[in-house]
PDB file of N, CA and C in Angstrom:
ATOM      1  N   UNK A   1     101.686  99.600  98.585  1.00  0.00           N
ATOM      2  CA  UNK A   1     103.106  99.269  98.650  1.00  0.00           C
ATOM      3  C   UNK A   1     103.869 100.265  97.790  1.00  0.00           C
ATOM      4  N   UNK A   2     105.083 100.779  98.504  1.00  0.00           N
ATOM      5  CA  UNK A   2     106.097 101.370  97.892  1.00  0.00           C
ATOM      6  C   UNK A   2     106.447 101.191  96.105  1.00  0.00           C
ATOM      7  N   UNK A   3     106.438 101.772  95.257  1.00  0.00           N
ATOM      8  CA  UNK A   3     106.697 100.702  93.540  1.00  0.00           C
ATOM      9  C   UNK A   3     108.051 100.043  93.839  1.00  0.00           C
ATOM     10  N   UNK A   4     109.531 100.834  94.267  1.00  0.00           N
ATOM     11  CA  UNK A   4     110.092 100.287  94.059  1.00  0.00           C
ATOM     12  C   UNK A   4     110.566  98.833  95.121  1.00  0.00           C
ATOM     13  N   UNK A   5     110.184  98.889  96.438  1.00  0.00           N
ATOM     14  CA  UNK A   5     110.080  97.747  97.113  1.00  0.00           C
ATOM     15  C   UNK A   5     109.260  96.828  96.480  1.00  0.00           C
ATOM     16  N   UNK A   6     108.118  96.946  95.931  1.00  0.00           N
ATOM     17  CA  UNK A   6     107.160  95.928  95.180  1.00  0.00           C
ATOM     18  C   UNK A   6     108.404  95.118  93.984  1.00  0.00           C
ATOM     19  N   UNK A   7     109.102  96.000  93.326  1.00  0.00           N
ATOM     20  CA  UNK A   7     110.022  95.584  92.597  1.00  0.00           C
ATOM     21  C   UNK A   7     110.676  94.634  92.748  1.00  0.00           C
ATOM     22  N   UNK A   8     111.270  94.862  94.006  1.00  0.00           N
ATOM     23  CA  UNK A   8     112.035  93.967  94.343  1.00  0.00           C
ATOM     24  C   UNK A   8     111.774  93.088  95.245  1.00  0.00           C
ATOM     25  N   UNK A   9     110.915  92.512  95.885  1.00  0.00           N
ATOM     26  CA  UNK A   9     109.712  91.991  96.313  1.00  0.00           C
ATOM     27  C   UNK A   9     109.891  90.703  94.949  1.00  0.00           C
ATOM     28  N   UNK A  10     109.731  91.405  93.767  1.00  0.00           N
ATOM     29  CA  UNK A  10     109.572  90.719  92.962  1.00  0.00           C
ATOM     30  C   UNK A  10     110.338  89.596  92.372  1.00  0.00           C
ATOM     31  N   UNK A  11     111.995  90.337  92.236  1.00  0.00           N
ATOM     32  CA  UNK A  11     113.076  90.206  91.630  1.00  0.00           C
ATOM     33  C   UNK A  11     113.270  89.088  92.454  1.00  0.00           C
ATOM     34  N   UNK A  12     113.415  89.825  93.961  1.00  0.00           N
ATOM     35  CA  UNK A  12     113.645  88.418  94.788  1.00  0.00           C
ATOM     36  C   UNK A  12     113.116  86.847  94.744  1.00  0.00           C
ATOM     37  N   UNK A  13     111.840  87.572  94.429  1.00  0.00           N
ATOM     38  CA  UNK A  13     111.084  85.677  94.314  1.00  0.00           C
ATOM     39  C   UNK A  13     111.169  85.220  92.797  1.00  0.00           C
ATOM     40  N   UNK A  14     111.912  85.799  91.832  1.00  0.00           N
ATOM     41  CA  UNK A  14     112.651  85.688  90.490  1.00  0.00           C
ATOM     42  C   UNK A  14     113.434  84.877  90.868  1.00  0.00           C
ATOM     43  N   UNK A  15     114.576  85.499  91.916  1.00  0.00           N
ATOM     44  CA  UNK A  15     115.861  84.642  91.744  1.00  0.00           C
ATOM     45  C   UNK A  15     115.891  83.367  92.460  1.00  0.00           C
ATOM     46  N   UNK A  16     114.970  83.503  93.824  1.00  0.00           N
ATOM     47  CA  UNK A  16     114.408  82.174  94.066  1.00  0.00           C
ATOM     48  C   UNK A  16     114.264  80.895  93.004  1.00  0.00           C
ATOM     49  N   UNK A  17     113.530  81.320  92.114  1.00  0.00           N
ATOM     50  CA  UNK A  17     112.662  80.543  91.276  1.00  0.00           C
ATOM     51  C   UNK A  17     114.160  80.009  90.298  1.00  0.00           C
ATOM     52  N   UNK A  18     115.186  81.161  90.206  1.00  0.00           N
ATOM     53  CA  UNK A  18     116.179  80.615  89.502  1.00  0.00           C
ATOM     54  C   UNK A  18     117.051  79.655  89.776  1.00  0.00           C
ATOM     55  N   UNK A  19     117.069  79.720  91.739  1.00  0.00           N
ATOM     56  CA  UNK A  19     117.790  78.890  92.491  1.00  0.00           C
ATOM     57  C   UNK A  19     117.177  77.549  92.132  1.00  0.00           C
ATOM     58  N   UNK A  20     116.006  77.574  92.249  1.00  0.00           N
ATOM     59  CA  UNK A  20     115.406  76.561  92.473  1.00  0.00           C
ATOM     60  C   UNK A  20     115.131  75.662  91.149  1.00  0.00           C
ATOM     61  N   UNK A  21     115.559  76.296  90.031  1.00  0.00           N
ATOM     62  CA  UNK A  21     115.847  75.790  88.700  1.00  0.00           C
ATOM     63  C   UNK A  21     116.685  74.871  88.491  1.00  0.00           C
ATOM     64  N   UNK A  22     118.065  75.805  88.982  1.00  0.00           N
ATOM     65  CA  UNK A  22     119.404  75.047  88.799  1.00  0.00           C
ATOM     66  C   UNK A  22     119.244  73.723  89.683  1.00  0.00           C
ATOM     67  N   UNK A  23     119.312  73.810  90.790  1.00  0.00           N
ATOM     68  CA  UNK A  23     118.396  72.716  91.831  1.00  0.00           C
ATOM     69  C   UNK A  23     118.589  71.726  91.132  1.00  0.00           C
ATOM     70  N   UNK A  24     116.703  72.067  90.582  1.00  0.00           N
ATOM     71  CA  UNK A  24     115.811  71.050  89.921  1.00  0.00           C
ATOM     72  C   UNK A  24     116.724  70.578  88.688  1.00  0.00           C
ATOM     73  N   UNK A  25     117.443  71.261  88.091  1.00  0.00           N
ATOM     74  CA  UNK A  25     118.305  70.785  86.836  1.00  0.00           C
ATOM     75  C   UNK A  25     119.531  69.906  87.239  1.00  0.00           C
ATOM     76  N   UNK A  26     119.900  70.207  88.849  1.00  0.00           N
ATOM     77  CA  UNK A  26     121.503  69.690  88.643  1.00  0.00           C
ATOM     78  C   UNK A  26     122.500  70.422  88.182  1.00  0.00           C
ATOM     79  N   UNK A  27     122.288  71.829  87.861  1.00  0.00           N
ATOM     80  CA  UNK A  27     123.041  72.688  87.677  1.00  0.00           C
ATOM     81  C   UNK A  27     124.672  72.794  88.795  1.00  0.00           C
ATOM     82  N   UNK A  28     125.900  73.106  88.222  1.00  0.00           N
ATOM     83  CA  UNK A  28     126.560  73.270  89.392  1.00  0.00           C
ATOM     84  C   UNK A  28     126.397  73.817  90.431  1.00  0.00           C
ATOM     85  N   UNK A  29     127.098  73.867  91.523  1.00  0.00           N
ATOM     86  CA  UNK A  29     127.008  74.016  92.799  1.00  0.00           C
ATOM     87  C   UNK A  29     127.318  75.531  92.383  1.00  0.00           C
ATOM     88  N   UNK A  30     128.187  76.414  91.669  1.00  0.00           N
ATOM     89  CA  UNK A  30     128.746  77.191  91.220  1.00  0.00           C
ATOM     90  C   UNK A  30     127.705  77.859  90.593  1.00  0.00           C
ATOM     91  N   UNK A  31     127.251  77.757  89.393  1.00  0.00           N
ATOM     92  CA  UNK A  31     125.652  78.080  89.354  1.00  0.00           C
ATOM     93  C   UNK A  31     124.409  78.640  90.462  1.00  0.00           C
ATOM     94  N   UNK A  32     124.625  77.854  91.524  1.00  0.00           N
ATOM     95  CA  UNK A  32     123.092  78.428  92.059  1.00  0.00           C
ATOM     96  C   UNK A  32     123.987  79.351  93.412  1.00  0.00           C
ATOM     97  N   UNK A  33     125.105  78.799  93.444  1.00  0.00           N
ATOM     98  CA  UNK A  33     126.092  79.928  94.628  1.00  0.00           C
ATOM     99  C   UNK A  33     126.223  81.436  93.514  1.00  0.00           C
ATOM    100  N   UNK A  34     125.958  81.489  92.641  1.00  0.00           N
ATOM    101  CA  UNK A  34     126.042  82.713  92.005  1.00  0.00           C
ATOM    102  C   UNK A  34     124.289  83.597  92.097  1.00  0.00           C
ATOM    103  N   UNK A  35     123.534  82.622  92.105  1.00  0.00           N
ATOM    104  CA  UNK A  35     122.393  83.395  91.877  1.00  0.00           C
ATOM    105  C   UNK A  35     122.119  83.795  93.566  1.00  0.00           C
ATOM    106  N   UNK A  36     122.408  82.804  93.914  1.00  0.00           N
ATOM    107  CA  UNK A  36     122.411  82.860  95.563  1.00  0.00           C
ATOM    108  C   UNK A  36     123.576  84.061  96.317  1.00  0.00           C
ATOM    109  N   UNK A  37     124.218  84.329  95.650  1.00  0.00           N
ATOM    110  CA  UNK A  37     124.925  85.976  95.832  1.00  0.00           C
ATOM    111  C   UNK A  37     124.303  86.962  95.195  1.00  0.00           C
ATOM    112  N   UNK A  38     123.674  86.836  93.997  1.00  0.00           N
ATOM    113  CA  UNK A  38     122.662  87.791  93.562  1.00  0.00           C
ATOM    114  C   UNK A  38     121.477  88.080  94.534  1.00  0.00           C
ATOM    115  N   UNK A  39     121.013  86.876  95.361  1.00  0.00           N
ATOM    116  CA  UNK A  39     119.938  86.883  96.505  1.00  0.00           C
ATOM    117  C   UNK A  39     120.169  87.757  97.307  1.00  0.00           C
ATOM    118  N   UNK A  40     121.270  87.132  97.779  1.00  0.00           N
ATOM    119  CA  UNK A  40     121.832  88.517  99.243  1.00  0.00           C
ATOM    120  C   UNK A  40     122.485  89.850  98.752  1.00  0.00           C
ATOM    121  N   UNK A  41     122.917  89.894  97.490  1.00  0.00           N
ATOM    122  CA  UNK A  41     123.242  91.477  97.121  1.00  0.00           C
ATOM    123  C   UNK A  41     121.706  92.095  97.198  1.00  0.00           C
ATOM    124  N   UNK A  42     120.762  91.433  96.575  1.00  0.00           N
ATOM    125  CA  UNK A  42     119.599  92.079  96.340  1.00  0.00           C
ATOM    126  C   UNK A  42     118.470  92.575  97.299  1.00  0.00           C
ATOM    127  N   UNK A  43     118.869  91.405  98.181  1.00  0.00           N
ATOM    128  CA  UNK A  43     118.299  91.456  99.872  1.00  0.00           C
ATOM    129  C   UNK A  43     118.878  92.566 100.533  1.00  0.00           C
ATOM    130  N   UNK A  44     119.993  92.464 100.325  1.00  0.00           N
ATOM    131  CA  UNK A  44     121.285  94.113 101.120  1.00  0.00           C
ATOM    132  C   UNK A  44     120.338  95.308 101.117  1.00  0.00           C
ATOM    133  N   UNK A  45     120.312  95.853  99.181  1.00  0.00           N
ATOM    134  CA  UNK A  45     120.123  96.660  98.417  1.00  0.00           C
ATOM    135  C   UNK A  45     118.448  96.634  99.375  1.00  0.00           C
ATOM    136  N   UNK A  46     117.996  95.712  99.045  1.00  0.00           N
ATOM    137  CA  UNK A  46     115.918  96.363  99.602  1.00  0.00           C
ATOM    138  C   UNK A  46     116.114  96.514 100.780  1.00  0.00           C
ATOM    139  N   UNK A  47     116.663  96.239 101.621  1.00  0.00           N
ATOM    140  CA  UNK A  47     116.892  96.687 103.104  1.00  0.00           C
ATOM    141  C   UNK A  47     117.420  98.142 103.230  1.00  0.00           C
ATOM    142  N   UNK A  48     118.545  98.227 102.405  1.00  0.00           N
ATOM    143  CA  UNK A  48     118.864  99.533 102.653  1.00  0.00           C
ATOM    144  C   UNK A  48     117.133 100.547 101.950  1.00  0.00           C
ATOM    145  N   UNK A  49     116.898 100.287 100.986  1.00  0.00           N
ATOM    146  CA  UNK A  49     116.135 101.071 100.247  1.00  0.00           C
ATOM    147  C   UNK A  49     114.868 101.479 101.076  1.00  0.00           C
ATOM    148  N   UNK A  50     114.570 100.197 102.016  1.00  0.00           N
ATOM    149  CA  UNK A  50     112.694 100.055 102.643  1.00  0.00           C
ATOM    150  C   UNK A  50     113.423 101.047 103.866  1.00  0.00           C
ATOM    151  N   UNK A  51     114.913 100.569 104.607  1.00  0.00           N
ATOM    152  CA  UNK A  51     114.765 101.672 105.649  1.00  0.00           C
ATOM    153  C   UNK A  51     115.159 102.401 105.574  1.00  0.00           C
ATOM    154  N   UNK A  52     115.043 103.621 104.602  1.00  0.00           N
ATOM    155  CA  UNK A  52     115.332 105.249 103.346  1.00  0.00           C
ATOM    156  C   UNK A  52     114.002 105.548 103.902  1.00  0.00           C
ATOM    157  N   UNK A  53     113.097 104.112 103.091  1.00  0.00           N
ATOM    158  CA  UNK A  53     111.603 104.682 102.911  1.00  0.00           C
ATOM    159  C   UNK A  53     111.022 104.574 104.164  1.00  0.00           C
ATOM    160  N   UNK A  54     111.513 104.050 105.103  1.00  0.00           N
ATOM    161  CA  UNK A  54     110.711 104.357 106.290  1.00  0.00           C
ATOM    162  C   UNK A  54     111.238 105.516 107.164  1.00  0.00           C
ATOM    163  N   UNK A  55     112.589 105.801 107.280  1.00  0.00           N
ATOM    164  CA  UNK A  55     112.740 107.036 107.900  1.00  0.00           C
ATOM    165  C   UNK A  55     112.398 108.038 107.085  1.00  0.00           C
ATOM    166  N   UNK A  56     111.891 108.354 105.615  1.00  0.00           N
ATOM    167  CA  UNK A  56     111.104 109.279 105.117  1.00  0.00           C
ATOM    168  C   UNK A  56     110.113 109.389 105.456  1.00  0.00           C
ATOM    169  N   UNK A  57     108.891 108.261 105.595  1.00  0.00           N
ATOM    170  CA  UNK A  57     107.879 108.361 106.599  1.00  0.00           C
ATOM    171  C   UNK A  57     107.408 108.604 107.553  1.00  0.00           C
ATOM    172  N   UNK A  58     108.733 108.227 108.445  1.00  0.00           N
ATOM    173  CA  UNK A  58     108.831 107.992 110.144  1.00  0.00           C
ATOM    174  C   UNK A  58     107.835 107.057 110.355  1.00  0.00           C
ATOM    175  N   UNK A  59     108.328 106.270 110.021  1.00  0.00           N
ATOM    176  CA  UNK A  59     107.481 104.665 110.198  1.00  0.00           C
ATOM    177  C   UNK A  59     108.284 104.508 111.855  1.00  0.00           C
ATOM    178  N   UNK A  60     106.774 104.120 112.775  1.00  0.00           N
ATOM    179  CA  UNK A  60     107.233 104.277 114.126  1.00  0.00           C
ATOM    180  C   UNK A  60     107.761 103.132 114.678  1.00  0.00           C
ATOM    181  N   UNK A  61     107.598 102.100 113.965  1.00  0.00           N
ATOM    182  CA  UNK A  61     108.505 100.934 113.972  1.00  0.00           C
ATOM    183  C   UNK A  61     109.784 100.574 113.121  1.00  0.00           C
ATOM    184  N   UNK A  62     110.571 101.326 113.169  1.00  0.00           N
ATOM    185  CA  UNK A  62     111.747 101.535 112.205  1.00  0.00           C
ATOM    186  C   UNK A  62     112.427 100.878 112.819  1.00  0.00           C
ATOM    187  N   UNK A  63     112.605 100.755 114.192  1.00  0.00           N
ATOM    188  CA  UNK A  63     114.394 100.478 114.814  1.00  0.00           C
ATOM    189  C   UNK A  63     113.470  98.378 114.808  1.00  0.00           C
ATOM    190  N   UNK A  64     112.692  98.278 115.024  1.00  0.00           N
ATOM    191  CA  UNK A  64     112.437  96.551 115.286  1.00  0.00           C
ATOM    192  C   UNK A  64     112.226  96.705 113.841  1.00  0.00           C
ATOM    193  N   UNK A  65     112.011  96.915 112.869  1.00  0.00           N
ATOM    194  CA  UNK A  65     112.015  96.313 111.573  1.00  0.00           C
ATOM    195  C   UNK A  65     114.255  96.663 110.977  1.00  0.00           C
ATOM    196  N   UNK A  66     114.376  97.136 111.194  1.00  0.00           N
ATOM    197  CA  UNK A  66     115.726  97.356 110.979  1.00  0.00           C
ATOM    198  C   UNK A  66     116.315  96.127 111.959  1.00  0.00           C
ATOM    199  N   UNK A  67     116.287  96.010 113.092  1.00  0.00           N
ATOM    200  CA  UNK A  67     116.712  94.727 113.818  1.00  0.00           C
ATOM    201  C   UNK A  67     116.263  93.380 113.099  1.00  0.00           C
ATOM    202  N   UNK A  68     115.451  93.323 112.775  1.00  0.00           N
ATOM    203  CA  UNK A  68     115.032  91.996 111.694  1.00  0.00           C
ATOM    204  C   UNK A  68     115.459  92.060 110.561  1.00  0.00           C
ATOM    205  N   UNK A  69     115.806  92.953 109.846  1.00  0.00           N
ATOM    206  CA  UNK A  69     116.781  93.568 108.501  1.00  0.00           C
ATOM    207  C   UNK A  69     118.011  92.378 109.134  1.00  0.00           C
ATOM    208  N   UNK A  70     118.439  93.081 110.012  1.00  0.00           N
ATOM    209  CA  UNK A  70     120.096  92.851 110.326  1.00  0.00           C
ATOM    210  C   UNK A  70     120.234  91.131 110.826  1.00  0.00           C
ATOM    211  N   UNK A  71     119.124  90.638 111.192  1.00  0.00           N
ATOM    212  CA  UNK A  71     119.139  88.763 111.633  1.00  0.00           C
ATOM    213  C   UNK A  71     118.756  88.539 110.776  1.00  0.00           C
ATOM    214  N   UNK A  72     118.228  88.659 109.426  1.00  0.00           N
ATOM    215  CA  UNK A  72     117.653  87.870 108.608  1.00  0.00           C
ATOM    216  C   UNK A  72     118.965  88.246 107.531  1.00  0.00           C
ATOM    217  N   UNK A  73     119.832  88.922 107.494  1.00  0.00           N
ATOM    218  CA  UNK A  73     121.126  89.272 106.697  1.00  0.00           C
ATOM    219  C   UNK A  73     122.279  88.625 106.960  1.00  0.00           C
ATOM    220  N   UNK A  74     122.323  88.557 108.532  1.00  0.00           N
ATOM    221  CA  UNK A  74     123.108  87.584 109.413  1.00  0.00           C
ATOM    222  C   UNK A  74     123.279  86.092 108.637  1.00  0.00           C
ATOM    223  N   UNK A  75     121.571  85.790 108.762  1.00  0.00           N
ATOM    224  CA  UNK A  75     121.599  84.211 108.250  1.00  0.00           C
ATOM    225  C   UNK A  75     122.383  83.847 106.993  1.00  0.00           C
ATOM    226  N   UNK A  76     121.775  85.236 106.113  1.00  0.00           N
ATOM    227  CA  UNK A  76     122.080  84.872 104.828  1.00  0.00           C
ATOM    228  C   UNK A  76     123.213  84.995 104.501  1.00  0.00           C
ATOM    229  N   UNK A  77     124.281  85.315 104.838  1.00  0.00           N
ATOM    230  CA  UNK A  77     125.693  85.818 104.518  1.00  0.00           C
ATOM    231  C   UNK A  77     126.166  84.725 105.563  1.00  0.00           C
ATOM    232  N   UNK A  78     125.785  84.042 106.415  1.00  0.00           N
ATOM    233  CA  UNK A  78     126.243  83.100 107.076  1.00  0.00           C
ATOM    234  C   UNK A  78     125.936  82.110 106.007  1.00  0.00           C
ATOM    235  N   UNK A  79     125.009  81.561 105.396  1.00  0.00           N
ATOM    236  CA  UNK A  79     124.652  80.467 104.282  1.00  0.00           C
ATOM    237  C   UNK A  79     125.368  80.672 103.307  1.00  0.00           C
ATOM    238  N   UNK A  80     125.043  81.947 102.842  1.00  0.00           N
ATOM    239  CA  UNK A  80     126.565  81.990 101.282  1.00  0.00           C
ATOM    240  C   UNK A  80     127.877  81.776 101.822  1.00  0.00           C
ATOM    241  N   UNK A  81     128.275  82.104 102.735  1.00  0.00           N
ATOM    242  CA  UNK A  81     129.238  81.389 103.227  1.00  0.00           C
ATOM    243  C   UNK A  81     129.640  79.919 103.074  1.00  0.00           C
ATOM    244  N   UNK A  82     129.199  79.599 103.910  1.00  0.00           N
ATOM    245  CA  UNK A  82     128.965  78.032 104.072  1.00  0.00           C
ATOM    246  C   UNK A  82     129.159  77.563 102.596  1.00  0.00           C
ATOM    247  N   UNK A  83     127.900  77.882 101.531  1.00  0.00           N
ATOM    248  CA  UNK A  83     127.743  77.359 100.235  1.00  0.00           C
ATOM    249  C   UNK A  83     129.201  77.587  99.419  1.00  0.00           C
ATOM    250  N   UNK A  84     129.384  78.884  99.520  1.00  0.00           N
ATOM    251  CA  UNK A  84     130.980  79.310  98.846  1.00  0.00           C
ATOM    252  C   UNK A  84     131.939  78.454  98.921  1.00  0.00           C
ATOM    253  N   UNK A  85     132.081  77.804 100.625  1.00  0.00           N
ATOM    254  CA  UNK A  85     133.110  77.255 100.560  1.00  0.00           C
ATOM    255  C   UNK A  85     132.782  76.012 100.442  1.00  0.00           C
ATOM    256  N   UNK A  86     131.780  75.472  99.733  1.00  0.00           N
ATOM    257  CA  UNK A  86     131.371  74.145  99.975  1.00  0.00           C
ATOM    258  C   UNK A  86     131.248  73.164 100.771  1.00  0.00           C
ATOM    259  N   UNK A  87     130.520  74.062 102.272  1.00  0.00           N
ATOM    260  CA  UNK A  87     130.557  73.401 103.086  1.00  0.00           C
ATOM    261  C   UNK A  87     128.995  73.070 103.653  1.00  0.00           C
ATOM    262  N   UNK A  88     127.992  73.329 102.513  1.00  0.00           N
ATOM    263  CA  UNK A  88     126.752  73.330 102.874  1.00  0.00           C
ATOM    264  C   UNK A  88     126.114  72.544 101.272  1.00  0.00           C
ATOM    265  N   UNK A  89     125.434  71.411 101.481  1.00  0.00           N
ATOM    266  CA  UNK A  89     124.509  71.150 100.556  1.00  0.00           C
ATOM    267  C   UNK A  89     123.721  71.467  99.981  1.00  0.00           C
ATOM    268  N   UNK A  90     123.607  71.976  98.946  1.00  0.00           N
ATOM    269  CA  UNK A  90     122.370  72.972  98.449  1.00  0.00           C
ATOM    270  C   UNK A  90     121.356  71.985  98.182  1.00  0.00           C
ATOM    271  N   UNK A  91     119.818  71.769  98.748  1.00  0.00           N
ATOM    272  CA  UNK A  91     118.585  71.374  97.414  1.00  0.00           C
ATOM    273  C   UNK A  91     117.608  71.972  98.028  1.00  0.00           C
ATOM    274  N   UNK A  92     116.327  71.098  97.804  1.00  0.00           N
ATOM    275  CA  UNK A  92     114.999  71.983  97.981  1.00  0.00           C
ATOM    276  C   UNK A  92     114.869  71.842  99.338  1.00  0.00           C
ATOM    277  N   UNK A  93     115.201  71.354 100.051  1.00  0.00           N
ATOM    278  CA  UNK A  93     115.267  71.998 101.769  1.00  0.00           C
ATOM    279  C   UNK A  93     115.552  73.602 101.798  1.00  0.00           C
ATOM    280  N   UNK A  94     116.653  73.957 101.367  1.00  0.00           N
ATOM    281  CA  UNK A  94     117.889  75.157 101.426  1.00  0.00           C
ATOM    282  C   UNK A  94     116.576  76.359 100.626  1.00  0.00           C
ATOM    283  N   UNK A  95     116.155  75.681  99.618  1.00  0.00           N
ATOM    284  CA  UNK A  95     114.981  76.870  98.868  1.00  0.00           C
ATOM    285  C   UNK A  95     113.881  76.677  99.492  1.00  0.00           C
ATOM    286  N   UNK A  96     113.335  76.075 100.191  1.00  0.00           N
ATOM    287  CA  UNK A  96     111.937  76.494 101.035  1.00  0.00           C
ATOM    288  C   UNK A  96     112.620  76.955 102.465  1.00  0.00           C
ATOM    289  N   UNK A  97     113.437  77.200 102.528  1.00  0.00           N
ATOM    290  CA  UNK A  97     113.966  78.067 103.780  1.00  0.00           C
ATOM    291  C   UNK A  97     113.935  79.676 103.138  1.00  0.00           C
ATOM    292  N   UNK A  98     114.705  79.500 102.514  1.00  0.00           N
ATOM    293  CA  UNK A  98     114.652  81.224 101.825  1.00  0.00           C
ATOM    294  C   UNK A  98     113.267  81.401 101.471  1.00  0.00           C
ATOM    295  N   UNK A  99     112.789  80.242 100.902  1.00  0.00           N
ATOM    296  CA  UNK A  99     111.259  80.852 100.424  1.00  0.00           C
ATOM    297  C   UNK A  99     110.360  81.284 101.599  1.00  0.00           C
ATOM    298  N   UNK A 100     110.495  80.577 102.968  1.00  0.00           N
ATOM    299  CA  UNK A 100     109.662  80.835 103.873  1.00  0.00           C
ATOM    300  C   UNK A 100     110.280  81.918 104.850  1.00  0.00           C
ATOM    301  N   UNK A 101     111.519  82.383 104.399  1.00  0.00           N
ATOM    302  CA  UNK A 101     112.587  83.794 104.894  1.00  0.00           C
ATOM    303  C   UNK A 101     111.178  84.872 104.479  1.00  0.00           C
ATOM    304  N   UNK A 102     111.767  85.010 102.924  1.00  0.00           N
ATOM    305  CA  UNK A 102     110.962  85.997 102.301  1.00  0.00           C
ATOM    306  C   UNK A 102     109.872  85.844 102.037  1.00  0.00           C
ATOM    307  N   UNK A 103     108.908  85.075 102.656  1.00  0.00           N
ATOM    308  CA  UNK A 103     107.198  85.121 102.825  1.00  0.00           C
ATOM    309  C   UNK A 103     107.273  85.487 104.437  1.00  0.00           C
ATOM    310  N   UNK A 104     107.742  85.315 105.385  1.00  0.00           N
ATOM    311  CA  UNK A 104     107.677  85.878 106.560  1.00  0.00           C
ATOM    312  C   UNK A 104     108.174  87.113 106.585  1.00  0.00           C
ATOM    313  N   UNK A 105     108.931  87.812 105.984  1.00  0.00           N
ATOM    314  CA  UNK A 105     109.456  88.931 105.722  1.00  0.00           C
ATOM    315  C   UNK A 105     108.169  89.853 105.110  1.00  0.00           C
ATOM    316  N   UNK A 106     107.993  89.653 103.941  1.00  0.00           N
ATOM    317  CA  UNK A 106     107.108  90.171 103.366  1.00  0.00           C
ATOM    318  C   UNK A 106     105.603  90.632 103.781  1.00  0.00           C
ATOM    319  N   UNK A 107     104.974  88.960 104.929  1.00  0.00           N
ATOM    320  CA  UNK A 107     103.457  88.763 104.899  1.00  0.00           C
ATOM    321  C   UNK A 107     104.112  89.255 106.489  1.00  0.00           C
ATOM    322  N   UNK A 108     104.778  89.764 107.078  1.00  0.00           N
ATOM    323  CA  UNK A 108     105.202  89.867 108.418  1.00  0.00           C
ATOM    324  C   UNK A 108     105.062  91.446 108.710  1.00  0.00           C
ATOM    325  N   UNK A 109     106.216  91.722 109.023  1.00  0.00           N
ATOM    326  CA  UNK A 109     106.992  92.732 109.367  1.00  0.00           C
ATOM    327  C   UNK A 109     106.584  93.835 107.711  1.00  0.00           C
ATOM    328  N   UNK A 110     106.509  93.162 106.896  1.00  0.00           N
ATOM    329  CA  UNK A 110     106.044  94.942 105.724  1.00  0.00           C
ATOM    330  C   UNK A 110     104.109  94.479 105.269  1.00  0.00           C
ATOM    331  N   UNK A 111     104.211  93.513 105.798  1.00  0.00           N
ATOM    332  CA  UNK A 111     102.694  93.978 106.434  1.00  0.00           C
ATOM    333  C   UNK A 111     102.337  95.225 106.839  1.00  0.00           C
ATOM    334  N   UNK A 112     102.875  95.252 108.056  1.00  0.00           N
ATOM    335  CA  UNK A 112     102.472  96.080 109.149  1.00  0.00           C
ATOM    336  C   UNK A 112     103.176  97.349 108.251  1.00  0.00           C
ATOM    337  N   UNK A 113     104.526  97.310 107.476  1.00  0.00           N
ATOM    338  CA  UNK A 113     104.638  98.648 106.593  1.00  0.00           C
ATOM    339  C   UNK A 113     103.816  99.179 105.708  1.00  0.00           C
ATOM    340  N   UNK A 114     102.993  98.151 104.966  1.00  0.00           N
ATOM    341  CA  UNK A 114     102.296  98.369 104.129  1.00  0.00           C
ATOM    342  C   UNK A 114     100.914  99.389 104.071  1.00  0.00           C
ATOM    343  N   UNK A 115     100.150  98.744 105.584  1.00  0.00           N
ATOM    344  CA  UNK A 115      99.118  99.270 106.078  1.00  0.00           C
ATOM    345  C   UNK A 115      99.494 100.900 106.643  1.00  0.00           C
ATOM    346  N   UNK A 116     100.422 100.780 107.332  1.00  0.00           N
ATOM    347  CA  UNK A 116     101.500 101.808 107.613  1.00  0.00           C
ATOM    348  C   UNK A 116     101.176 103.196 106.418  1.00  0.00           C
ATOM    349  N   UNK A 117     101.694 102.772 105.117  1.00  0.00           N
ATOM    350  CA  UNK A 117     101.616 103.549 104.309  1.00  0.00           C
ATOM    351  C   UNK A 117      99.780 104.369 104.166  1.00  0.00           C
ATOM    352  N   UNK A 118      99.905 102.944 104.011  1.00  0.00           N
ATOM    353  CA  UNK A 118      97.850 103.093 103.323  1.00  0.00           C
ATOM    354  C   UNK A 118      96.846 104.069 104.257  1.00  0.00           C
ATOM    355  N   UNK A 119      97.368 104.242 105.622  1.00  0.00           N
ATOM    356  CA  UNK A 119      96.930 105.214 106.319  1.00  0.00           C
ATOM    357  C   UNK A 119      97.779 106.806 106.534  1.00  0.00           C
ATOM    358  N   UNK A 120      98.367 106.660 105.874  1.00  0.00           N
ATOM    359  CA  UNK A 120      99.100 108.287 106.101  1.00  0.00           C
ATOM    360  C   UNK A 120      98.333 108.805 105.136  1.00  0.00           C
TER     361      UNK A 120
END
């Protein structure tokens, strides 16, 4: 794996864990809609970064991993939405959705990047 995608790979399931804090605490709604904009800034940012690193490669699946970039960004900026304006309930439903976003993301689609690499 790439270091700095691993990074953030990382960060991401950080801020998860932070969402899922406030959650568990009862934290405001305001609270986890902030970390939950940190999610999708951070999600933006590795999307742009992984497809840098794959047209440096010429990873031959670039344009269907970039199409799954762009629906799985869709969702999420459709949900901060929603949450922003307080029109969506946040609890642990809302975090095992993202959690099972970014484990299908990850064990999915940069799978197949991963191995990708490991043979060039």
């Amino acid at each position: 794996m790439h270091p700095l995608l691993e990074k953030e790979h990382q960060q991401l399931f950080d801020l998860l864990d932070a969402i899922d804090k406030c959650v568990s605490n009862g934290d405001s709604a305001n609270q986890v809609y902030k970390y939950l904009r940190d999610f999708v800034a951070l999600a933006e940012e590795h999307f742009k970064n992984e497809e840098v690193i794959m047209k440096d490669y010429e990873y031959p699946e670039i344009i269907n991993h970039k199409k799954e970039h762009a629906v799985l960004l869709d969702q999420l900026f459709i949900f901060k939405s929603k949450l922003g304006q307080g029109h969506t309930p946040f609890g642990k439903d809302y975090i095992q959705l993202l959690r099972n976003w970014l484990e299908e993301h990850l064990f999915g689609a940069n799978n197949r990047l991963d191995y990708f690499f490991c043979i060039r």
